[in-house]
N, C-alpha and C. Protein backbone atom coordinates (compact mmCIF):
# COMPACT_ATOMS: atom_id res chain seq x y z
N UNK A 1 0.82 -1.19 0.00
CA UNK A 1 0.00 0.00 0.00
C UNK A 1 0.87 1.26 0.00
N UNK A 2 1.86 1.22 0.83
CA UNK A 2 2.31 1.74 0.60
C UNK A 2 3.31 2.81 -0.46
N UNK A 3 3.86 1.58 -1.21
CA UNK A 3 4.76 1.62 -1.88
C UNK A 3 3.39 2.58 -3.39
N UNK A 4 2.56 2.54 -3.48
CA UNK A 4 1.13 2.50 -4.56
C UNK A 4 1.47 4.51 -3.90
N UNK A 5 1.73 4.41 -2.76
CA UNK A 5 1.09 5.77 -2.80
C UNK A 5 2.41 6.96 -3.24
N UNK A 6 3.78 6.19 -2.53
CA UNK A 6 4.62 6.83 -3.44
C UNK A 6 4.99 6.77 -4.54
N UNK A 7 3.85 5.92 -5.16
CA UNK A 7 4.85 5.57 -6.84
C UNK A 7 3.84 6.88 -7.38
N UNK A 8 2.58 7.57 -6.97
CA UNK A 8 1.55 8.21 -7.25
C UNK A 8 1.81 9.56 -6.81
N UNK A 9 2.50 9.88 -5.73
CA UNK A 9 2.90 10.70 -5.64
C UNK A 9 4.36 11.42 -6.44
N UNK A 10 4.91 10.43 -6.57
CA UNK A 10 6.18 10.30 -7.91
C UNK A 10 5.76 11.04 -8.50
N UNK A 11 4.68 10.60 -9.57
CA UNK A 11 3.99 10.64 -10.91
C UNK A 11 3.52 11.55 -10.72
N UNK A 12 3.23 12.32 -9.82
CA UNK A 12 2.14 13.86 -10.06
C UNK A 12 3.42 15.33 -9.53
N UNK A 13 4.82 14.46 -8.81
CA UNK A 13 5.18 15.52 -9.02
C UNK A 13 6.27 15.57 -10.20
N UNK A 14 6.37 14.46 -11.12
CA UNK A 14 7.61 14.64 -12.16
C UNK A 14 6.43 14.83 -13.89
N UNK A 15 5.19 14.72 -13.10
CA UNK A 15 3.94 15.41 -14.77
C UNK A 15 3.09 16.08 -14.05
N UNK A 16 3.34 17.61 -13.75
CA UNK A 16 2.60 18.42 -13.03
C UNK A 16 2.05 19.02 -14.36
N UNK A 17 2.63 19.15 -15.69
CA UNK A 17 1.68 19.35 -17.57
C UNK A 17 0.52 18.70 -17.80
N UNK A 18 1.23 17.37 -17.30
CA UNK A 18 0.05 16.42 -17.45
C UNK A 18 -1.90 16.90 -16.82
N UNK A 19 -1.05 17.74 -15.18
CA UNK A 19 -2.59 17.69 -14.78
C UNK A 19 -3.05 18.80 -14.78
N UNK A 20 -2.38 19.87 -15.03
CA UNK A 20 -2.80 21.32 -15.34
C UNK A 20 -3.24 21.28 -16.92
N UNK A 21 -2.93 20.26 -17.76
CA UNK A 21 -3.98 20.32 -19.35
C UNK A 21 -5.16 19.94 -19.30
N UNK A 22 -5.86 19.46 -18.33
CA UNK A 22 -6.91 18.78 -17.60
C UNK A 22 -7.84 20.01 -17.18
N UNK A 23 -6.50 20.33 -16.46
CA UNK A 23 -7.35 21.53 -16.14
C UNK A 23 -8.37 22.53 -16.95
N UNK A 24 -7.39 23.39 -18.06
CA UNK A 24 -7.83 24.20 -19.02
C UNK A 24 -9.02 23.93 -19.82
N UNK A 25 -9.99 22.55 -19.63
CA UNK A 25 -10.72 22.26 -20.24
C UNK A 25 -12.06 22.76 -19.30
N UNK A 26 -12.47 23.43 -20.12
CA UNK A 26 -13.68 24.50 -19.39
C UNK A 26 -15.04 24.63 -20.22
N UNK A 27 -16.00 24.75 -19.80
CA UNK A 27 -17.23 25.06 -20.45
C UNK A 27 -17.72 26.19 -21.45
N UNK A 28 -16.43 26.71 -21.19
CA UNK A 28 -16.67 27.26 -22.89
C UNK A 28 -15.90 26.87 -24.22
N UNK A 29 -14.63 26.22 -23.83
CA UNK A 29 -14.57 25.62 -24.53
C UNK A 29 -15.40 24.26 -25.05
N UNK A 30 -16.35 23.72 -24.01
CA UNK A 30 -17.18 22.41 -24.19
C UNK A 30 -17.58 23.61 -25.51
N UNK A 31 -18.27 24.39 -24.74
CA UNK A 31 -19.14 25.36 -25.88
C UNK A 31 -18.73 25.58 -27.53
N UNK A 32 -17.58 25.96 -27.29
CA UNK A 32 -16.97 25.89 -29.04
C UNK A 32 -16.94 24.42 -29.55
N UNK A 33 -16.24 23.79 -29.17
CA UNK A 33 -16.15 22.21 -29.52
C UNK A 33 -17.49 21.78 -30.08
N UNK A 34 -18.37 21.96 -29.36
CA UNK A 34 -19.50 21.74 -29.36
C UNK A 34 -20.40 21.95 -30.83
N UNK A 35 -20.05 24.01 -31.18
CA UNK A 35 -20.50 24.30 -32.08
C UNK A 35 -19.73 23.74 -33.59
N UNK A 36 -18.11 23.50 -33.47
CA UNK A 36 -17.64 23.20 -34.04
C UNK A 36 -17.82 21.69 -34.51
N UNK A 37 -18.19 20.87 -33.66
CA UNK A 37 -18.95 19.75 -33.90
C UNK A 37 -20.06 19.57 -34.95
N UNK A 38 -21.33 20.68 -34.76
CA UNK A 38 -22.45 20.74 -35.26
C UNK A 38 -22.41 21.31 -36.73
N UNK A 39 -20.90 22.37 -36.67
CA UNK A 39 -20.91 23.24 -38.28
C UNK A 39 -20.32 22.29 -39.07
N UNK A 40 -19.66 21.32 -38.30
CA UNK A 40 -18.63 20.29 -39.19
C UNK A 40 -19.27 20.03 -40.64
N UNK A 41 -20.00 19.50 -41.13
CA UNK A 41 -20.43 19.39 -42.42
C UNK A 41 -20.40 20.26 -43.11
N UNK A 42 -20.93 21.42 -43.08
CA UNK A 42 -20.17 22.72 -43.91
C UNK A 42 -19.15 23.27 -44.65
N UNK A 43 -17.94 22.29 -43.38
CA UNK A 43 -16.68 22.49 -44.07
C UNK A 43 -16.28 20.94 -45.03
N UNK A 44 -17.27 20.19 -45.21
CA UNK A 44 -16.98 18.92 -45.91
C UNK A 44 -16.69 19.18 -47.17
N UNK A 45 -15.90 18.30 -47.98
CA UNK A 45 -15.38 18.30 -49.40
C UNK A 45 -16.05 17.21 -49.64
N UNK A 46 -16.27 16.90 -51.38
CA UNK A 46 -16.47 16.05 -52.33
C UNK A 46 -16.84 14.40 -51.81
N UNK A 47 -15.26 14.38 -51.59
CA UNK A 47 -14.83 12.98 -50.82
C UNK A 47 -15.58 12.45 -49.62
N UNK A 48 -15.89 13.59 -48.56
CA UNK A 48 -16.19 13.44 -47.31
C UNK A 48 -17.98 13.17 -47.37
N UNK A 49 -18.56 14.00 -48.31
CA UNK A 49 -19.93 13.76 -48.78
C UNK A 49 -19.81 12.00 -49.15
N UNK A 50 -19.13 11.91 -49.89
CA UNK A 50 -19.04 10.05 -50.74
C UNK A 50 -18.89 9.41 -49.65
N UNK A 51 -18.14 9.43 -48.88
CA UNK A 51 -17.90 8.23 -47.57
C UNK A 51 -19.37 8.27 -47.30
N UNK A 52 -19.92 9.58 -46.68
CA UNK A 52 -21.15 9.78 -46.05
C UNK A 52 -22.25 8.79 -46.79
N UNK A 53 -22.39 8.78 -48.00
CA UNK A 53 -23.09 7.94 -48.98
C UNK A 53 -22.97 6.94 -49.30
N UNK A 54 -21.79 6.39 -49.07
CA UNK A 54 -21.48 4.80 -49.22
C UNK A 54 -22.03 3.78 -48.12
N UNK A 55 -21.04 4.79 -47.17
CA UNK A 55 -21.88 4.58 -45.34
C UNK A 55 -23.74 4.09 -45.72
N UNK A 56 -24.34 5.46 -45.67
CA UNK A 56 -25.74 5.62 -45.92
C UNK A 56 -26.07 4.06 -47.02
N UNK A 57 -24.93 3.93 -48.20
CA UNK A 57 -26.26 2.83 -49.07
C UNK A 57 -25.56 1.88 -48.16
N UNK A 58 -24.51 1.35 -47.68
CA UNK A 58 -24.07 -0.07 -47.18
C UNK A 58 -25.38 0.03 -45.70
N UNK A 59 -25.55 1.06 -44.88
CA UNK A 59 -26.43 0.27 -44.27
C UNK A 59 -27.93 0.42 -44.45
N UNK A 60 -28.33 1.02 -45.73
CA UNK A 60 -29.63 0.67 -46.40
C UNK A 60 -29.73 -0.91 -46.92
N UNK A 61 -28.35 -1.34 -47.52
CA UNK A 61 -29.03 -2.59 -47.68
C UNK A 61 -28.89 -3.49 -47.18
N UNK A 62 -27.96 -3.16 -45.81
CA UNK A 62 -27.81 -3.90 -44.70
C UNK A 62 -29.28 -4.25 -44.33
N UNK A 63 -30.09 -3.51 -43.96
CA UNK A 63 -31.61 -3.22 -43.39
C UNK A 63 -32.36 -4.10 -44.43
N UNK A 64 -31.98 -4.08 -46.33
CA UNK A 64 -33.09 -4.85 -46.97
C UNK A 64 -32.60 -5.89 -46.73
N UNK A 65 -31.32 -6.42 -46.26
CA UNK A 65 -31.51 -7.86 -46.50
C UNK A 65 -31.42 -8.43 -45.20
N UNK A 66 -31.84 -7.96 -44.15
CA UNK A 66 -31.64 -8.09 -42.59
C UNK A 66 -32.77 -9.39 -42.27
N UNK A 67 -33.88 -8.96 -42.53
CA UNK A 67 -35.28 -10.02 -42.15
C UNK A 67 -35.40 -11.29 -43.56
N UNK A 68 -34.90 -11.34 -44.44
CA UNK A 68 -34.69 -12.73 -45.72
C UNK A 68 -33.48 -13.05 -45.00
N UNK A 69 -32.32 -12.72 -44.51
CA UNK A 69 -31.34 -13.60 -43.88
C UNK A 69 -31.79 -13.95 -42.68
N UNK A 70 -32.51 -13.33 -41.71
CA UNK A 70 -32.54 -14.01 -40.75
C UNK A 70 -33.80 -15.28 -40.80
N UNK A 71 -34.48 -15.28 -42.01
CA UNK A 71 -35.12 -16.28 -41.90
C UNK A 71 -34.93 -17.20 -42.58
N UNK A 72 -33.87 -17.61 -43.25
CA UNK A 72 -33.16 -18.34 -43.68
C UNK A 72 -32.12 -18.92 -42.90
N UNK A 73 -31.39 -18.11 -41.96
CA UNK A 73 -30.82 -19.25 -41.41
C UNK A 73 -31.25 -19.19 -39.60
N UNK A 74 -32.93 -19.02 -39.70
CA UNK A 74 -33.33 -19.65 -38.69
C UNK A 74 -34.26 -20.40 -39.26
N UNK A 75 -34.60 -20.89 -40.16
CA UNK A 75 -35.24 -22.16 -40.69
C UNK A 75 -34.84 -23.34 -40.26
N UNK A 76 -35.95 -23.88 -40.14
CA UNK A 76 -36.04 -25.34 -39.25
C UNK A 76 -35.03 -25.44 -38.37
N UNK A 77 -35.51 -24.24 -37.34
CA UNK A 77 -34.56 -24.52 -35.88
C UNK A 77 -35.42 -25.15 -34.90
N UNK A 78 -36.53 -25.95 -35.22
CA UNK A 78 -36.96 -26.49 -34.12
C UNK A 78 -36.64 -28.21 -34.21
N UNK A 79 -35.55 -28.13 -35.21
CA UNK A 79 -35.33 -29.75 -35.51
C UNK A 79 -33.78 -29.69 -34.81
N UNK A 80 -33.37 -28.48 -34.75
CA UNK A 80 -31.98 -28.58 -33.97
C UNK A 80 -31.83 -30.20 -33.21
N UNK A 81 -32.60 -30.54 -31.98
CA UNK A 81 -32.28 -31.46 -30.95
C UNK A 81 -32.86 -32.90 -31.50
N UNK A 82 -33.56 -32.55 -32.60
CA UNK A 82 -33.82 -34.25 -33.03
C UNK A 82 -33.29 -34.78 -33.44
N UNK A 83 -33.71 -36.21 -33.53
CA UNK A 83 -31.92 -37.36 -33.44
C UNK A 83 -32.41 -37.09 -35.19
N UNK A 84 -31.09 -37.59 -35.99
CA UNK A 84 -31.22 -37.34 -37.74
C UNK A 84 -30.79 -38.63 -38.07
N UNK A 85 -31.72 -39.53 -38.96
CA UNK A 85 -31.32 -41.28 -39.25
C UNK A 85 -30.40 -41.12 -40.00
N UNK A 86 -29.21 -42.20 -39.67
CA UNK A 86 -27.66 -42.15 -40.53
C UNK A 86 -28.40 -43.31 -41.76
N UNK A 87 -27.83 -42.76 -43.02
CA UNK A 87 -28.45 -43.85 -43.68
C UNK A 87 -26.86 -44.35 -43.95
């Protein structure tokens, strides 16, 4: 137990950067981040639109083919535990 509290005390006095950058994080900056978050698309290029769209069709047809796969390979799951004749 001991030894835990000087290895911790070590560490906070040889990265005193470390915990004062912690610090500087304040609610107005949440605030910009924030807005800068929301304008983000605005500043999108060409490219960044296309990902957005590829994204968008891969999980559109993720969704059409979601309920035909799952009933396909849950077909005849109620034979799972029955014995099957070896011919």
């Amino acid at each position: 137990m001991r030894n835990k509290i000087a290895i911790t005390l070590f560490l906070l006095c040889i990265c005193p950067q470390f915990l004062r950058a912690q610090n500087n994080y304040d609610f107005p900056q949440f605030g910009r981040e924030t807005g800068l978050f929301i304008t983000q698309p605005l500043r999108w290029d060409g490219d960044d639109w296309l990902k957005l769209g590829a994204v968008g069709l891969a999980t559109g047809l993720a969704t059409l083919f979601d309920q035909p796969t799952r009933t396909w390979t849950q077909n005849d799951g109620g034979h799972y535990y029955k014995s099957v004749p070896i011919e």
